[in-house]
C-alpha atoms as a PDB file:
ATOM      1  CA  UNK A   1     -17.435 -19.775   3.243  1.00  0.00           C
ATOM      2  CA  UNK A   2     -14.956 -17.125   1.981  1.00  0.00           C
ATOM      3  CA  UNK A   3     -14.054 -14.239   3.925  1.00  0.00           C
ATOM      4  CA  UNK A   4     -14.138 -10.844   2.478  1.00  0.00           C
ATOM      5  CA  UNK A   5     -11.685  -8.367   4.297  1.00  0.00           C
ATOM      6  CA  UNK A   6     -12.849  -4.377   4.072  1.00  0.00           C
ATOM      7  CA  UNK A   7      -9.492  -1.820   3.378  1.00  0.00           C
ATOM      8  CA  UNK A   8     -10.900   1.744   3.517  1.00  0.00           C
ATOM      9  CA  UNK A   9      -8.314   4.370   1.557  1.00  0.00           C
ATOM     10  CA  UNK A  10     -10.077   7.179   3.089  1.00  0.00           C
ATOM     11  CA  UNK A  11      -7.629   9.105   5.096  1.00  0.00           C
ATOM     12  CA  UNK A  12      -5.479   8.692   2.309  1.00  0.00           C
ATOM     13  CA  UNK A  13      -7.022   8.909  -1.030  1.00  0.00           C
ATOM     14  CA  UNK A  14     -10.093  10.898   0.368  1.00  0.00           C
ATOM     15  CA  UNK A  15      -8.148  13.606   1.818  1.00  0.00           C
ATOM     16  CA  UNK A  16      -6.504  14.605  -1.230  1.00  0.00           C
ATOM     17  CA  UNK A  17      -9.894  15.825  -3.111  1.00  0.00           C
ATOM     18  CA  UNK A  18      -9.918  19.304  -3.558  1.00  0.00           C
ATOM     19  CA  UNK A  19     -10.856  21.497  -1.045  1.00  0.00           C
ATOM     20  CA  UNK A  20     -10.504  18.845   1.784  1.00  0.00           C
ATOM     21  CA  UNK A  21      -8.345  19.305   4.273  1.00  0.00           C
ATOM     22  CA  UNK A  22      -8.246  17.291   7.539  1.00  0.00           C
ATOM     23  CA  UNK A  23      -7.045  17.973  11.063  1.00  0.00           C
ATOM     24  CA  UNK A  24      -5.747  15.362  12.994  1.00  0.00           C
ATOM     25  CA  UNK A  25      -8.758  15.194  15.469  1.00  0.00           C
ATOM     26  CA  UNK A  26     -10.983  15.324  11.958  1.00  0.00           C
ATOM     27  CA  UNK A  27      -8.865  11.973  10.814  1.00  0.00           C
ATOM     28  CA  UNK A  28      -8.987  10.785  14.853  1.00  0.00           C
ATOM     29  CA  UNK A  29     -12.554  10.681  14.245  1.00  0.00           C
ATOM     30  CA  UNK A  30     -13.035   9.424  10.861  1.00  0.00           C
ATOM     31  CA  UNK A  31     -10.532   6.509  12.004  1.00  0.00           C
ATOM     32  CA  UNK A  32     -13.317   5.676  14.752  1.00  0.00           C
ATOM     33  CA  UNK A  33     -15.914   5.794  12.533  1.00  0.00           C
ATOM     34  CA  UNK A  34     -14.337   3.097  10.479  1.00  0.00           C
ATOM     35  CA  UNK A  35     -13.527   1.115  13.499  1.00  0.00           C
ATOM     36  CA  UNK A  36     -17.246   1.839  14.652  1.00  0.00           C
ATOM     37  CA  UNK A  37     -18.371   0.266  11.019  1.00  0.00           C
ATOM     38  CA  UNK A  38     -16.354  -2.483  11.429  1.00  0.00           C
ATOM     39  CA  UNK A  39     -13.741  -1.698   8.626  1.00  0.00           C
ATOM     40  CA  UNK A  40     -10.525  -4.624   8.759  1.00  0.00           C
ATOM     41  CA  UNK A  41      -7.643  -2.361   7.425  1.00  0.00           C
ATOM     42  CA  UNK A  42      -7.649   1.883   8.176  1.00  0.00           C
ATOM     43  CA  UNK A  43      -4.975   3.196   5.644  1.00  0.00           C
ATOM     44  CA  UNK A  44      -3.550   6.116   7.544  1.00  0.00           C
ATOM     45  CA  UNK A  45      -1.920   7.838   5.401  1.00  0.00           C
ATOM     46  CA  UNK A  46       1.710   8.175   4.044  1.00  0.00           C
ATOM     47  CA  UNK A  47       3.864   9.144   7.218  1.00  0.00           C
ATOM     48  CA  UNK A  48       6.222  11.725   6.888  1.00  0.00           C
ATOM     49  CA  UNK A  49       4.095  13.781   3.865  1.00  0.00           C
ATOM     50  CA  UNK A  50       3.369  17.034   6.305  1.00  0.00           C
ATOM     51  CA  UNK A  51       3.945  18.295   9.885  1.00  0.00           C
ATOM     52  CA  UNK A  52       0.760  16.470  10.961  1.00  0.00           C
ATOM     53  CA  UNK A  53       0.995  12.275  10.125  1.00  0.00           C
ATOM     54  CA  UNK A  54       3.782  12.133  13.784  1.00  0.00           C
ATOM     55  CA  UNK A  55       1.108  13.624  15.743  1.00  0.00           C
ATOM     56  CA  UNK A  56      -1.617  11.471  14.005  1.00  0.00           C
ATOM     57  CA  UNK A  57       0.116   8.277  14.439  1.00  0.00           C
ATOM     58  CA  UNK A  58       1.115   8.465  17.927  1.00  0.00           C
ATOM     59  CA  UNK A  59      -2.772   9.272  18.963  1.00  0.00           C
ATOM     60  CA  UNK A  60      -4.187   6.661  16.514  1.00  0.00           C
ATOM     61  CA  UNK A  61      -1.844   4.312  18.149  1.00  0.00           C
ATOM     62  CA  UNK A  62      -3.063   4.635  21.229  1.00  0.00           C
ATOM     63  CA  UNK A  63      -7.121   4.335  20.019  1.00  0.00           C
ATOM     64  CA  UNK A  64      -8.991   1.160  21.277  1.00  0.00           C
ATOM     65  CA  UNK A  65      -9.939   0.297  17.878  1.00  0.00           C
ATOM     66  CA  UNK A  66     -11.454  -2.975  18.447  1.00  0.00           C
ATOM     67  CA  UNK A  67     -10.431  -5.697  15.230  1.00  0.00           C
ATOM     68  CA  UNK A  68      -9.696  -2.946  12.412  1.00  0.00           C
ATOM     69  CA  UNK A  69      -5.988  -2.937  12.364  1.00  0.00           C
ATOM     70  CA  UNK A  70      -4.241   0.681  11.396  1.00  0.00           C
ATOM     71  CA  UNK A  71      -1.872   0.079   8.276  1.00  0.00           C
ATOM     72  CA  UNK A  72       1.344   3.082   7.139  1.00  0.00           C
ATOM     73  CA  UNK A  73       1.615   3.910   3.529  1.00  0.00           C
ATOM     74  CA  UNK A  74       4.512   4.162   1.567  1.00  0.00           C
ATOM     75  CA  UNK A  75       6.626   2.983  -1.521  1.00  0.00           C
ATOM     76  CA  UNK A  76       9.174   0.506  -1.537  1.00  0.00           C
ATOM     77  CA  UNK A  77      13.243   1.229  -0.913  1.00  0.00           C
ATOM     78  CA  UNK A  78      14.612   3.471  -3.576  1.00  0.00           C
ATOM     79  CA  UNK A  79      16.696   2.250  -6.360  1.00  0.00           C
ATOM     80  CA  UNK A  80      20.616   0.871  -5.537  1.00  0.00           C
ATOM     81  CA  UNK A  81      19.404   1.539  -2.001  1.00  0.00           C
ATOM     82  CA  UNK A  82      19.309  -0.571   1.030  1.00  0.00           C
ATOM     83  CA  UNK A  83      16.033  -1.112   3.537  1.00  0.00           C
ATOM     84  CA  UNK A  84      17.812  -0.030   6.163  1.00  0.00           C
ATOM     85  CA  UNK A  85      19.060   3.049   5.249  1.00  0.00           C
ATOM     86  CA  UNK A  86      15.615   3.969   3.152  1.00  0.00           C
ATOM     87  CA  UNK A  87      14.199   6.973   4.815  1.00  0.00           C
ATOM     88  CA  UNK A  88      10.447   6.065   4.027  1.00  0.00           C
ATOM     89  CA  UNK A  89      10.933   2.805   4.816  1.00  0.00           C
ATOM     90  CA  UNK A  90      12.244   3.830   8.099  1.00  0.00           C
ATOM     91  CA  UNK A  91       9.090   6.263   8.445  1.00  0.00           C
ATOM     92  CA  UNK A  92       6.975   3.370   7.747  1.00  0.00           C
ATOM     93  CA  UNK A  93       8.574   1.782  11.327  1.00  0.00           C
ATOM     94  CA  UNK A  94       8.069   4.865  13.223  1.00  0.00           C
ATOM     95  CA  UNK A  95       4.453   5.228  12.543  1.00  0.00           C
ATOM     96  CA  UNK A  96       4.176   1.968  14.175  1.00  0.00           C
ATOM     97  CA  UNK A  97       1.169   0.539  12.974  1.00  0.00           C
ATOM     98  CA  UNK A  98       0.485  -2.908  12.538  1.00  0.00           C
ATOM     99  CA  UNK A  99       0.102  -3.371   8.782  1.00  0.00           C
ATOM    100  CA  UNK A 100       2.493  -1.344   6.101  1.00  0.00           C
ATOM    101  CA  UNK A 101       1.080  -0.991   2.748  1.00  0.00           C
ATOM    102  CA  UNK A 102       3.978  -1.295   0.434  1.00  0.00           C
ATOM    103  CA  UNK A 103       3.216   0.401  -3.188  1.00  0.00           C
ATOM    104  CA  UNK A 104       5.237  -0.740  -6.089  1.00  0.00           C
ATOM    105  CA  UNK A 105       4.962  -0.301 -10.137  1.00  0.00           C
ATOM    106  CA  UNK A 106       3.720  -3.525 -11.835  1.00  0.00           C
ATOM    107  CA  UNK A 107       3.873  -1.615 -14.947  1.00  0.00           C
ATOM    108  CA  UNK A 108       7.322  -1.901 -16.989  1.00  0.00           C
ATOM    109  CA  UNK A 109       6.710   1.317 -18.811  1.00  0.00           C
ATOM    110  CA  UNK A 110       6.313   2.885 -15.113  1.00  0.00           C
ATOM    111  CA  UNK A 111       9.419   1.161 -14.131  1.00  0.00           C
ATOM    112  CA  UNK A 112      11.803   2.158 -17.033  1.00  0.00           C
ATOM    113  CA  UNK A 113      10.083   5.610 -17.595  1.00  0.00           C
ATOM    114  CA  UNK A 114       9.925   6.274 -13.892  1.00  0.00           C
ATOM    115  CA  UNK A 115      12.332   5.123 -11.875  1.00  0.00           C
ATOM    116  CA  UNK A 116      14.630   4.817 -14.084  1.00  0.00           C
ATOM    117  CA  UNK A 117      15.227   1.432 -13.279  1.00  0.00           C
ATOM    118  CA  UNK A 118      15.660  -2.004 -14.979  1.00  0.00           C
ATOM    119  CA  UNK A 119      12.797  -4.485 -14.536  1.00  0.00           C
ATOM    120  CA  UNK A 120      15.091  -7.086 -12.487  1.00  0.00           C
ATOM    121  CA  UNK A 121      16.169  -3.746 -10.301  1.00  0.00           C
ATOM    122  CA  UNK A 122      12.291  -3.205  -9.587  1.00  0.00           C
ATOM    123  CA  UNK A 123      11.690  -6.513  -8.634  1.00  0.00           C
ATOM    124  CA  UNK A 124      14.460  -6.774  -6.030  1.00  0.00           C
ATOM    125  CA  UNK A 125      13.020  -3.407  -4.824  1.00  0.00           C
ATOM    126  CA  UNK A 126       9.792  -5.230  -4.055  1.00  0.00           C
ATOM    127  CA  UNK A 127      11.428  -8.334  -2.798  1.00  0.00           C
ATOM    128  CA  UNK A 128      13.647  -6.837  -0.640  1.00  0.00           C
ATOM    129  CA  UNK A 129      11.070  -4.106   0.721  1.00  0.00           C
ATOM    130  CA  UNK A 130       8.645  -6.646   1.208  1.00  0.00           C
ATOM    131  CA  UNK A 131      11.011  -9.052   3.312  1.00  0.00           C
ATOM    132  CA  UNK A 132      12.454  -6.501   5.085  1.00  0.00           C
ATOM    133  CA  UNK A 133       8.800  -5.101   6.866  1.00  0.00           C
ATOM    134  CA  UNK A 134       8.410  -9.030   7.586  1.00  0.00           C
ATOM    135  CA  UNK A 135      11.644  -9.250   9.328  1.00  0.00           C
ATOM    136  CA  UNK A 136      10.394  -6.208  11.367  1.00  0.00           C
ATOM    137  CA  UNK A 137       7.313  -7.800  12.500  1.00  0.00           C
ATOM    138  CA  UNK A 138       4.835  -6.146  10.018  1.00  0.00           C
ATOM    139  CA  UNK A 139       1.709  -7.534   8.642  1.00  0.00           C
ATOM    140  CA  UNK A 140       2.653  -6.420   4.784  1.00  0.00           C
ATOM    141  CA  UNK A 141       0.135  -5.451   2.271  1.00  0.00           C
ATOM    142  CA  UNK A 142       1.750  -5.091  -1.371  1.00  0.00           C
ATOM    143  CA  UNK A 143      -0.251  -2.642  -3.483  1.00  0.00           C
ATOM    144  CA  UNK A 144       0.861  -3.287  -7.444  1.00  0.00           C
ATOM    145  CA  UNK A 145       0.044   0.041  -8.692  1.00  0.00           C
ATOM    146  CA  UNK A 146      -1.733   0.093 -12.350  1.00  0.00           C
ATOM    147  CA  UNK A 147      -1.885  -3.424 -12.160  1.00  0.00           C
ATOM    148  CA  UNK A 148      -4.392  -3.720 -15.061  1.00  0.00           C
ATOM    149  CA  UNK A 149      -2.279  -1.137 -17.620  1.00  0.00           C
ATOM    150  CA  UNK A 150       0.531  -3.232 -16.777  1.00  0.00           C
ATOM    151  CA  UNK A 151      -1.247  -6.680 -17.507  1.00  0.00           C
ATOM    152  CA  UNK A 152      -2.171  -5.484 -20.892  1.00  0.00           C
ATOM    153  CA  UNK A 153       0.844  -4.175 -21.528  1.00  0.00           C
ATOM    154  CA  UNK A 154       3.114  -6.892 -20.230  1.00  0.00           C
ATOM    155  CA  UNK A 155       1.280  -9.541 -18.185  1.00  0.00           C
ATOM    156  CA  UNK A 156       4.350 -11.882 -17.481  1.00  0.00           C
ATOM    157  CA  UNK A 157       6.301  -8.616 -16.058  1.00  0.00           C
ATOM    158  CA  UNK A 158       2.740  -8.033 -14.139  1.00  0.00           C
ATOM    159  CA  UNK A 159       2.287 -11.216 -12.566  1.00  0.00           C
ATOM    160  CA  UNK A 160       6.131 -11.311 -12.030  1.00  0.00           C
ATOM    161  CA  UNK A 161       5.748  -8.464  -9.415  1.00  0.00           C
ATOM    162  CA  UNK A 162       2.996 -10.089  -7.364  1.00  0.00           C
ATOM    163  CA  UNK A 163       5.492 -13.504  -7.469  1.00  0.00           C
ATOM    164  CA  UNK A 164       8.302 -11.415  -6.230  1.00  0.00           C
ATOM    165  CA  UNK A 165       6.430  -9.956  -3.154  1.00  0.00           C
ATOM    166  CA  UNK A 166       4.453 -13.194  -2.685  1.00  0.00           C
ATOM    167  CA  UNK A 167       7.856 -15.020  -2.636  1.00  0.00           C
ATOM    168  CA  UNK A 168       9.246 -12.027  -0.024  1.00  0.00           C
ATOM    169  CA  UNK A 169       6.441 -12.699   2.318  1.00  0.00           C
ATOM    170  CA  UNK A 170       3.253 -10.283   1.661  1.00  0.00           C
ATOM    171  CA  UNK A 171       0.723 -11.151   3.483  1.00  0.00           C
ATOM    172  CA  UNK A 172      -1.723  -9.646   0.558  1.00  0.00           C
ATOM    173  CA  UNK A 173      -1.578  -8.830  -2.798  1.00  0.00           C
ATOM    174  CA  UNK A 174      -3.585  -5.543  -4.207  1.00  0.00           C
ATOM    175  CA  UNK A 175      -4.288  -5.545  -7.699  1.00  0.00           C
ATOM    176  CA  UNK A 176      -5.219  -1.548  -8.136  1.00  0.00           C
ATOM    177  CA  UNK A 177      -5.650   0.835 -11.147  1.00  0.00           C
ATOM    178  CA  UNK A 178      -8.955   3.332 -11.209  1.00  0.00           C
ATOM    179  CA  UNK A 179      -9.128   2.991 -15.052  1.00  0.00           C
ATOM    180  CA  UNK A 180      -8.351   0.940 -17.597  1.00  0.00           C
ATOM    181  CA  UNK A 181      -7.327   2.172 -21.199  1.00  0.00           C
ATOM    182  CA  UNK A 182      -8.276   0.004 -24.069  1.00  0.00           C
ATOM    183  CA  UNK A 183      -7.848   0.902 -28.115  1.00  0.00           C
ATOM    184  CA  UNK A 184      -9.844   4.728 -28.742  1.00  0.00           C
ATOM    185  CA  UNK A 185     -12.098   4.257 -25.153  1.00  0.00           C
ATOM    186  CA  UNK A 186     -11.570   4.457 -21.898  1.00  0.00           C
ATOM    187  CA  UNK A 187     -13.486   2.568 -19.336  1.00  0.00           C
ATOM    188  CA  UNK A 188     -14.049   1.736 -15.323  1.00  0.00           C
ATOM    189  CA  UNK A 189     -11.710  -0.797 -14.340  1.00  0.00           C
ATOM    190  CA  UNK A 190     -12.923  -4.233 -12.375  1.00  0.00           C
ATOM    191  CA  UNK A 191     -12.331  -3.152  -8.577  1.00  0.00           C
ATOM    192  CA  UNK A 192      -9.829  -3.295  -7.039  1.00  0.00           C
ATOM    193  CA  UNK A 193      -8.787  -6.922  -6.179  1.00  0.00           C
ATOM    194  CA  UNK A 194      -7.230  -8.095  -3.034  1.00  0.00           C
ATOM    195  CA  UNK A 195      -5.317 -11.927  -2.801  1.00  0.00           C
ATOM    196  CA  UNK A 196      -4.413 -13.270   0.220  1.00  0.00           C
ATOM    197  CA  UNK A 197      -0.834 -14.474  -0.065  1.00  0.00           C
ATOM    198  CA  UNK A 198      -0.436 -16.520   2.319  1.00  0.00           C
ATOM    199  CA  UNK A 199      -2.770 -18.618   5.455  1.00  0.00           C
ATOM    200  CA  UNK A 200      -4.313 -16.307   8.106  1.00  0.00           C
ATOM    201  CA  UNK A 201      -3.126 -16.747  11.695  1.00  0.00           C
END
């Protein structure tokens, strides 16, 4: 029978509706709701975005949370730069969670429009992130942001990106976009979908 692993975004993505803002005992608490559910992967946040993720971090750390395993959000190393050096992937480390949720553009419009970089450039980015959080003992979730824009676009250059981080050693591959823009319309995307990249422990 196949497994289905649950990744809740909310102390991520649901704190930044308007309106919302969340103390750290208001996240605290959400986080043990989740664990309470029985969620797999908490997404914490982005560490380093405001005064409050250190704080959050070193509590959540602590939590008994049962089987739900806390994952750090954050993009890969910066262009021409090296891991170790990289100041958010260096804040990834110190919010010493399990799992580190690397996002990276599998769109080549987002990648020459964007970063300014060349498509080979990105893909070293993502290999090179990617190996690095495995050489640090990370669990590595790759998130290829507007995955499905990028397909249509240019699926070779798409599918290229989940190679490269496969290849580096992610542990799962997240194909994400909330919508999808086709001809005059614009409609719900399929979910999100997650690929396991390599054999569970």
């Amino acid at each position: 029978m196949t497994r289905i692993f649950l990744y809740d975004t909310t102390l991520r993505d649901g704190s930044q509706r308007e309106d919302i803002s969340l103390s750290v005992d208001d996240k605290l608490a959400i986080a043990r709701r989740l664990a309470d559910f029985g969620m797999h992967y908490i997404e914490c946040g982005w560490p380093g975005s405001n005064p409050k993720d250190a704080d959050f971090f070193a509590r959540a750390n602590r939590m008994n949370l049962g089987r739900s395993r806390l994952a750090a959000f954050g993009s890969t190393r910066r262009k021409q730069g090296r891991c170790e050096q990289d100041g958010n992937l260096k804040a990834l480390l110190d919010a010493g969670t399990p799992v580190v949720t690397l996002v990276g553009k599998s769109w080549d419009y987002h990648v020459t429009d964007v970063l300014d970089a060349t498509l080979e450039e990105n893909l070293a980015m993502i290999a090179d992130s990617v190996a690095y959080m495995k050489s640090m003992g990370r669990e590595v979730i790759f998130d290829a942001e507007h995955f499905y824009d990028g397909f249509l676009a240019n699926g070779e250059y798409a599918v290229a990106v989940l190679n490269a981080a496969a290849k580096a050693g992610a542990d799962w591959l997240i194909r994400a976009h909330p919508w999808l823009k086709t001809g005059e319309s614009t409609m719900a995307s399929p979910p999100s979908a997650s690929l396991r990249a390599r054999a569970p422990p």
